[in-house]
C-alpha atoms as a PDB file:
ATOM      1  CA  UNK A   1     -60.233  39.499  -7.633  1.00  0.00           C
ATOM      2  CA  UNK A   2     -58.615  37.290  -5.314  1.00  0.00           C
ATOM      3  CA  UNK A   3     -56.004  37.337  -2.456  1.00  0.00           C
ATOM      4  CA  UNK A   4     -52.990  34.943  -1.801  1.00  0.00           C
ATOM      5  CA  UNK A   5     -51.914  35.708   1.682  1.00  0.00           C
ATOM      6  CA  UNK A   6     -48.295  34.059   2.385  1.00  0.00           C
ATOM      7  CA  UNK A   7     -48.845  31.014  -0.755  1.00  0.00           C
ATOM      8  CA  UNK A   8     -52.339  30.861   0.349  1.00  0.00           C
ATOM      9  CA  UNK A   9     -55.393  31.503  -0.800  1.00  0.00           C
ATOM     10  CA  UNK A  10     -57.511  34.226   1.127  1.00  0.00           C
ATOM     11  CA  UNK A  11     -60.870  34.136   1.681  1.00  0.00           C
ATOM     12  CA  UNK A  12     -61.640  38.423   2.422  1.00  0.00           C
ATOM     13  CA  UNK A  13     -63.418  41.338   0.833  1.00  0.00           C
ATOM     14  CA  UNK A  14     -62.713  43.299  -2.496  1.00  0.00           C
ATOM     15  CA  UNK A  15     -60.136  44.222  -3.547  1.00  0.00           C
ATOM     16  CA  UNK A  16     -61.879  47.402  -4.602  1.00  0.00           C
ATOM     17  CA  UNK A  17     -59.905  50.092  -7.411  1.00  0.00           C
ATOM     18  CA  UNK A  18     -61.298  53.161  -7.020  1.00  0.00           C
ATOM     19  CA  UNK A  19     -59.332  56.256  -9.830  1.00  0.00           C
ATOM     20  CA  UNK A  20     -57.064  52.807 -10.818  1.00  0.00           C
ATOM     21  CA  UNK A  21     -55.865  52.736  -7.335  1.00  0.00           C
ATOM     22  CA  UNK A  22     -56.370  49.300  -5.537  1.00  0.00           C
ATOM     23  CA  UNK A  23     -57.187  49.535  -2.178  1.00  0.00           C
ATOM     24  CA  UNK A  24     -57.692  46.358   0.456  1.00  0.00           C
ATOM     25  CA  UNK A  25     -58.927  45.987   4.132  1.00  0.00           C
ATOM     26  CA  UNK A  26     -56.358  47.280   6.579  1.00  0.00           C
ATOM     27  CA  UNK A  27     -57.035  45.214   9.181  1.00  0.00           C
ATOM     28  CA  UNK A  28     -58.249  41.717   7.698  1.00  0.00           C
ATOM     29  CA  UNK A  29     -54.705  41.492   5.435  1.00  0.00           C
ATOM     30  CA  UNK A  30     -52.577  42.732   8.642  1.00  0.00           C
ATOM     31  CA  UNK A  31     -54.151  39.734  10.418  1.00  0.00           C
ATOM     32  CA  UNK A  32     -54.098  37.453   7.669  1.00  0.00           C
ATOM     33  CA  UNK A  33     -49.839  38.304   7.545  1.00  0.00           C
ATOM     34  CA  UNK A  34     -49.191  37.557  11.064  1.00  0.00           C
ATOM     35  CA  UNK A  35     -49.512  40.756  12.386  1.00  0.00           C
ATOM     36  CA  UNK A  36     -51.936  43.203  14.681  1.00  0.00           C
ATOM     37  CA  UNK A  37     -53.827  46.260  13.956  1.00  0.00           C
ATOM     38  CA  UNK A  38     -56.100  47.885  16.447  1.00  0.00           C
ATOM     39  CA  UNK A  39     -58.513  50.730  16.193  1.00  0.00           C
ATOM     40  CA  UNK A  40     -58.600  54.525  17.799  1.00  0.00           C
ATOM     41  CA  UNK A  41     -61.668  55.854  16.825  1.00  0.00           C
ATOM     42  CA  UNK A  42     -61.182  59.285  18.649  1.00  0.00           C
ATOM     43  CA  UNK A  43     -58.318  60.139  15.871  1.00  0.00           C
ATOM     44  CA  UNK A  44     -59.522  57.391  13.507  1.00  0.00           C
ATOM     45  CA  UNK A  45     -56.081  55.756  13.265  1.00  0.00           C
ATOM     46  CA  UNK A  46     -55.004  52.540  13.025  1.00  0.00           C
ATOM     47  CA  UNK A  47     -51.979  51.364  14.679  1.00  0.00           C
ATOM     48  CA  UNK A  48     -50.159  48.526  13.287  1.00  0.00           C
ATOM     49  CA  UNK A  49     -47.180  46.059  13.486  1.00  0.00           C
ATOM     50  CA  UNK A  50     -45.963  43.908  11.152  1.00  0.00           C
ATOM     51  CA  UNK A  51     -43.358  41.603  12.291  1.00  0.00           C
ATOM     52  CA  UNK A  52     -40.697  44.508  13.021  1.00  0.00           C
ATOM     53  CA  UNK A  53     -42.337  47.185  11.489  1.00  0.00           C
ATOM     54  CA  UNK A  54     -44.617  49.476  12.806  1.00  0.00           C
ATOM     55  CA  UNK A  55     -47.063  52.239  11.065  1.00  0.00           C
ATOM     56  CA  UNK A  56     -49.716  54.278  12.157  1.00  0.00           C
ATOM     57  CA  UNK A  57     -52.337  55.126   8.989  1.00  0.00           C
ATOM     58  CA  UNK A  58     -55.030  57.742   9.753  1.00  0.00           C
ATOM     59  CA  UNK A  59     -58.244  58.142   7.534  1.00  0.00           C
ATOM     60  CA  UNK A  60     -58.440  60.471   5.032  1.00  0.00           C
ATOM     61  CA  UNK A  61     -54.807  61.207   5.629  1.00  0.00           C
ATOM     62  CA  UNK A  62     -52.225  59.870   2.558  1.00  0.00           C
ATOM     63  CA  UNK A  63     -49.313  60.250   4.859  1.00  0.00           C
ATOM     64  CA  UNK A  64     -48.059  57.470   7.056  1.00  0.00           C
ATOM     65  CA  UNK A  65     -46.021  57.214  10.176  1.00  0.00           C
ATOM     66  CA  UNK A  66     -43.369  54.726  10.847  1.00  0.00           C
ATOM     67  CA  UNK A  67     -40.355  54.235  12.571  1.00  0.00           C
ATOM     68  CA  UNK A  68     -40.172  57.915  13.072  1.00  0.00           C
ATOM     69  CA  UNK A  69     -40.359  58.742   9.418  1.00  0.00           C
ATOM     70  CA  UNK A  70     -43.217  59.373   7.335  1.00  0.00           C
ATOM     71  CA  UNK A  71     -44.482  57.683   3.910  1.00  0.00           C
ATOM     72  CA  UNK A  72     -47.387  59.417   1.456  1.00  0.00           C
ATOM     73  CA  UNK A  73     -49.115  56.556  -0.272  1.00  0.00           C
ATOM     74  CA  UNK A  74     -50.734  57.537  -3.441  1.00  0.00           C
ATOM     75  CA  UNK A  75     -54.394  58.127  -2.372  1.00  0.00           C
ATOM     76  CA  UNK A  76     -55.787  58.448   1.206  1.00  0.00           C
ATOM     77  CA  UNK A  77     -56.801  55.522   3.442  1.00  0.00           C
ATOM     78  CA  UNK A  78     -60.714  55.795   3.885  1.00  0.00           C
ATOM     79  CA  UNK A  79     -63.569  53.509   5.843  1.00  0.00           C
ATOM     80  CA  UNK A  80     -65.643  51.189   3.370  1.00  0.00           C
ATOM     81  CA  UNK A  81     -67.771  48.527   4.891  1.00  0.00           C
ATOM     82  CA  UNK A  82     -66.696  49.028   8.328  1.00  0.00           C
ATOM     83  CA  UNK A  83     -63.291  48.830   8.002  1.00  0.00           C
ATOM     84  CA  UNK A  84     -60.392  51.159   7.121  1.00  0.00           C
ATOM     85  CA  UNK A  85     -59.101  50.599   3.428  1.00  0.00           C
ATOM     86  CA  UNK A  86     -55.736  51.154   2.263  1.00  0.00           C
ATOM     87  CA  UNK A  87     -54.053  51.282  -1.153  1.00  0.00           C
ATOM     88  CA  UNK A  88     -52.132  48.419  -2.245  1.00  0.00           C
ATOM     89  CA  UNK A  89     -48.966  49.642  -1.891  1.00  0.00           C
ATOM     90  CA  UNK A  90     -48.678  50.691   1.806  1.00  0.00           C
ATOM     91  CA  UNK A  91     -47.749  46.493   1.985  1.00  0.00           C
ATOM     92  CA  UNK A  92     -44.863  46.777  -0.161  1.00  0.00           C
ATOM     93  CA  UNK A  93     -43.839  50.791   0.623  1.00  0.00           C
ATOM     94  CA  UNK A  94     -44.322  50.714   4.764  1.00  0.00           C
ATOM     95  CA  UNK A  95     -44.232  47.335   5.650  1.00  0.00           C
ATOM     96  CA  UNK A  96     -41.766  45.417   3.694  1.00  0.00           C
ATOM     97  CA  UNK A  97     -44.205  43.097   2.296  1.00  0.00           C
ATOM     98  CA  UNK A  98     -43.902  41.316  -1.224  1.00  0.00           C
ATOM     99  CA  UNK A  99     -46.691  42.350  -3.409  1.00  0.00           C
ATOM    100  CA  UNK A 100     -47.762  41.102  -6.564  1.00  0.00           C
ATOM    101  CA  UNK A 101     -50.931  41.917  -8.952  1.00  0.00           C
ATOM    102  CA  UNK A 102     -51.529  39.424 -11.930  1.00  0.00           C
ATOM    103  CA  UNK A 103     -54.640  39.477 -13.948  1.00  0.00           C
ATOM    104  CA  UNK A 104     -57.822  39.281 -10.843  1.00  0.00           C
ATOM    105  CA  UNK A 105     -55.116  37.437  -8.032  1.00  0.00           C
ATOM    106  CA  UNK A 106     -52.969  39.959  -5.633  1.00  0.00           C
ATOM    107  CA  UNK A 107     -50.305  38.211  -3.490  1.00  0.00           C
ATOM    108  CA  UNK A 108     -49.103  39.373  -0.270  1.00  0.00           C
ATOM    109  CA  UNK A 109     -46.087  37.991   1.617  1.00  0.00           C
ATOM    110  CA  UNK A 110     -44.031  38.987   4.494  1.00  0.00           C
ATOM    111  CA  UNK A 111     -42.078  35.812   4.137  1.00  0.00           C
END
């Protein structure tokens, strides 16, 4: 598959579907958006912002923090080739993003 980040095209690993659940790197698409993610490896939790949202997503926990409120994505977040991987839909669900999936291209946007 391959990623459109913001109407272009994205040069980062996977997307990987693991129990028809597609999950993406945390981090890299964050980035890629505009946005920051950093790294507590004590708790294994990554904080990040988004334009004006903010989440906090914790390994091998399905239930994300934000704004005070929490969200339970579908499957849990887990670390895959050195980064953390999230399902798809923690874009659209916690962060407000626009997410499409058609055929092998998923399309982020925060625009």
């Amino acid at each position: 598959m391959a990623y459109t980040i913001n109407g272009e095209a994205a040069d980062l690993p996977g997307p990987e579907d693991v129990g028809g659940v597609t999950f993406v790197p945390l981090a890299k698409v964050v980035e890629m958006l505009g946005g920051y993610a950093t790294w507590d490896n004590a708790t294994k939790t990554a904080s990040v912002e988004l334009g004006d949202k903010k989440a906090e997503v914790q390994e091998d926990n399905d239930t994300v923090t934000t704004w005070g409120d929490t969200v339970t994505l579908s499957s849990r977040p887990s670390m895959a080739h050195g980064a953390l991987w999230v399902p798809l839909e923690l874009f659209s669900d916690v962060l407000g993003c626009s997410v499409t999936q058609d055929g092998d291209v998923i399309s982020i946007s925060n625009m």
